[in-house]
C-alpha atoms as a PDB file:
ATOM      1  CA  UNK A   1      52.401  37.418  22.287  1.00  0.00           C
ATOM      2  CA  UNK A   2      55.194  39.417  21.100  1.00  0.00           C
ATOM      3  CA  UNK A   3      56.572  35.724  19.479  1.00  0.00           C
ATOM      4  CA  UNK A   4      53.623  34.997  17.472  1.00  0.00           C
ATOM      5  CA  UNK A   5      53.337  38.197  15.942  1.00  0.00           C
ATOM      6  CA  UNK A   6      56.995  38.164  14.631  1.00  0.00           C
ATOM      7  CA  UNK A   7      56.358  34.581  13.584  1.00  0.00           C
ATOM      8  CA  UNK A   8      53.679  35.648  11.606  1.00  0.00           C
ATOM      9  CA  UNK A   9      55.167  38.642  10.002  1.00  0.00           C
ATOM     10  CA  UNK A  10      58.047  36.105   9.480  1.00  0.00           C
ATOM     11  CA  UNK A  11      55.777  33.451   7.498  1.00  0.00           C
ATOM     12  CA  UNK A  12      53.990  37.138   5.477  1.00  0.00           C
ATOM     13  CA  UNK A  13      57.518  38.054   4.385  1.00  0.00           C
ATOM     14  CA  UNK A  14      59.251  34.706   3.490  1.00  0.00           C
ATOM     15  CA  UNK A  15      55.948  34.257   1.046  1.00  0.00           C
ATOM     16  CA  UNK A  16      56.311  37.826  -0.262  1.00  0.00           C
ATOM     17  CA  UNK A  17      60.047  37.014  -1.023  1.00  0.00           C
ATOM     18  CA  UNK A  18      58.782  33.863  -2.521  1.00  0.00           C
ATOM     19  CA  UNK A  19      56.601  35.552  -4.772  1.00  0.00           C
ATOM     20  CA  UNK A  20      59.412  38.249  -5.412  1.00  0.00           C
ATOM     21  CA  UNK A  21      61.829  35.448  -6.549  1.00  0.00           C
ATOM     22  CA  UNK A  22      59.461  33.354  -9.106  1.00  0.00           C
ATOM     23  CA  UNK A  23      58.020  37.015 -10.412  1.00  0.00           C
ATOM     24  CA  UNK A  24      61.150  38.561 -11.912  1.00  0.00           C
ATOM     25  CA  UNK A  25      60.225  41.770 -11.610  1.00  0.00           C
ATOM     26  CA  UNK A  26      62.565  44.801 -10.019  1.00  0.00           C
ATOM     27  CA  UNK A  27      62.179  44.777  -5.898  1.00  0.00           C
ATOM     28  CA  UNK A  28      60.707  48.505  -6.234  1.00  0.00           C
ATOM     29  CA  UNK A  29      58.394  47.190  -9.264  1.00  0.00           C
ATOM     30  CA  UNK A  30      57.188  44.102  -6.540  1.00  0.00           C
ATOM     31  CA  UNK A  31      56.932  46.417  -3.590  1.00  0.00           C
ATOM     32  CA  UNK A  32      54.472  49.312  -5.469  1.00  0.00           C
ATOM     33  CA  UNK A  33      52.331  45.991  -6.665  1.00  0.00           C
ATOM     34  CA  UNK A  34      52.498  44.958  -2.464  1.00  0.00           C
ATOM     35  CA  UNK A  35      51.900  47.831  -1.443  1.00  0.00           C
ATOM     36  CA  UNK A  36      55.082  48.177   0.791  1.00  0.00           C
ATOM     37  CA  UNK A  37      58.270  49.978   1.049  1.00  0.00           C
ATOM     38  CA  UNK A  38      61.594  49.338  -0.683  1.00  0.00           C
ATOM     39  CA  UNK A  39      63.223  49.860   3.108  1.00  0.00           C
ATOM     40  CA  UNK A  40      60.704  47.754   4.586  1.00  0.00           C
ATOM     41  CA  UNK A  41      61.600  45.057   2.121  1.00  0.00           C
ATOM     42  CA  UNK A  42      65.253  44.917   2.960  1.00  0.00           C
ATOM     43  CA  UNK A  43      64.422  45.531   6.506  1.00  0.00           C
ATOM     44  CA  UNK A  44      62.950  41.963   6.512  1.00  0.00           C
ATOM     45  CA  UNK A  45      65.316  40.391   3.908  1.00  0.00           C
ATOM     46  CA  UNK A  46      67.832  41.393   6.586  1.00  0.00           C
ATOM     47  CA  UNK A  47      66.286  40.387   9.252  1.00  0.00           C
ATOM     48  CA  UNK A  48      65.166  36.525   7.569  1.00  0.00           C
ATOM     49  CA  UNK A  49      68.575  36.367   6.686  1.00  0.00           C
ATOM     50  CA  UNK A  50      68.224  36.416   2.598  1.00  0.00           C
ATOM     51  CA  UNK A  51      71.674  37.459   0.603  1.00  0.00           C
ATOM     52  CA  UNK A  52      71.116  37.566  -3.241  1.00  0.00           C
ATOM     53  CA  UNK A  53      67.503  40.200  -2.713  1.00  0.00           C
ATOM     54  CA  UNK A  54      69.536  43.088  -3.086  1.00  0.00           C
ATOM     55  CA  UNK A  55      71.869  41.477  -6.093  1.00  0.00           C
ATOM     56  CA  UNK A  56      68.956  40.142  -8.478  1.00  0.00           C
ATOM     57  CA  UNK A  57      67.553  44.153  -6.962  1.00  0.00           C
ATOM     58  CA  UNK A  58      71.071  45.564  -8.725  1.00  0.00           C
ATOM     59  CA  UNK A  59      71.201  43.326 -11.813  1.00  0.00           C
ATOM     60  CA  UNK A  60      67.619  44.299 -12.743  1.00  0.00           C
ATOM     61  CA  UNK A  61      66.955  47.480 -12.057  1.00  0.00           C
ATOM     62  CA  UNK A  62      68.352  49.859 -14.152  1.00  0.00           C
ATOM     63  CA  UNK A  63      67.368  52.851 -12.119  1.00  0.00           C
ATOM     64  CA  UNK A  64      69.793  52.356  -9.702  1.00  0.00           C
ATOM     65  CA  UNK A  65      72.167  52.158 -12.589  1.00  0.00           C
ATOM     66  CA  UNK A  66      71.481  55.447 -14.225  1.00  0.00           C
ATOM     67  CA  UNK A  67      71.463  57.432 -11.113  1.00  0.00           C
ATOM     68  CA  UNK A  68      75.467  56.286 -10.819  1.00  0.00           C
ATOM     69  CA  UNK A  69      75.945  57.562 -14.579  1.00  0.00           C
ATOM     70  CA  UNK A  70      74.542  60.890 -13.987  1.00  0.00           C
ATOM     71  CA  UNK A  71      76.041  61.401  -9.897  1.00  0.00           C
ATOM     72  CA  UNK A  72      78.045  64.731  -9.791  1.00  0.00           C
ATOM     73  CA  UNK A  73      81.217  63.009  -8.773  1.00  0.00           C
ATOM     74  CA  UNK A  74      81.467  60.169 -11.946  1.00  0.00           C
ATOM     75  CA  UNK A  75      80.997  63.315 -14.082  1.00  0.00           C
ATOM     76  CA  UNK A  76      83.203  65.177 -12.223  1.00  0.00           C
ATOM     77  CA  UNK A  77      86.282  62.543 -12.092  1.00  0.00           C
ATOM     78  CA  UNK A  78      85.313  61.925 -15.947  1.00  0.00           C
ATOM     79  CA  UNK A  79      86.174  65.331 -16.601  1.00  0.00           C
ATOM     80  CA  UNK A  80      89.195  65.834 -14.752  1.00  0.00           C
ATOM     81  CA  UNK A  81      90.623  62.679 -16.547  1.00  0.00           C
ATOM     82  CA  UNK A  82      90.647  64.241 -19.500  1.00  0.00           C
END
């Protein structure tokens, strides 16, 4: 019984990342509009087996991004630089 239900959550998920690949938008952006987790997303991209999620995640979401400009220690090593 066990085996079914993971296939089936298997089949859910691979659609999901389907539909995440051919929407273009941000994996948080897809998983407020599914209604599930960011962790739960890469818990299953992990677990299919899927690499470039959490690239094409990196390359479009600027979030992500701007929290590394503004962490304490990039300011801090900018500062004692100069």
């Amino acid at each position: 019984m066990t085996g079914q239900l993971d296939d089936q959550k298997r089949r859910q998920w691979e659609g999901r990342f389907e539909r995440h690949r051919s929407g273009g938008l941000t994996v948080a952006r897809f998983c407020v509009n599914e209604r599930v987790s960011v962790n739960t997303f890469y818990y299953w991209a992990k677990r299919i087996g899927l690499r470039s999620t959490r690239a094409r995640s990196a390359q479009w979401d600027g979030a992500s991004e701007r929290h590394r400009e503004a962490s304490p220690r990039k300011r801090s090593a900018e500062a004692s630089a100069r």
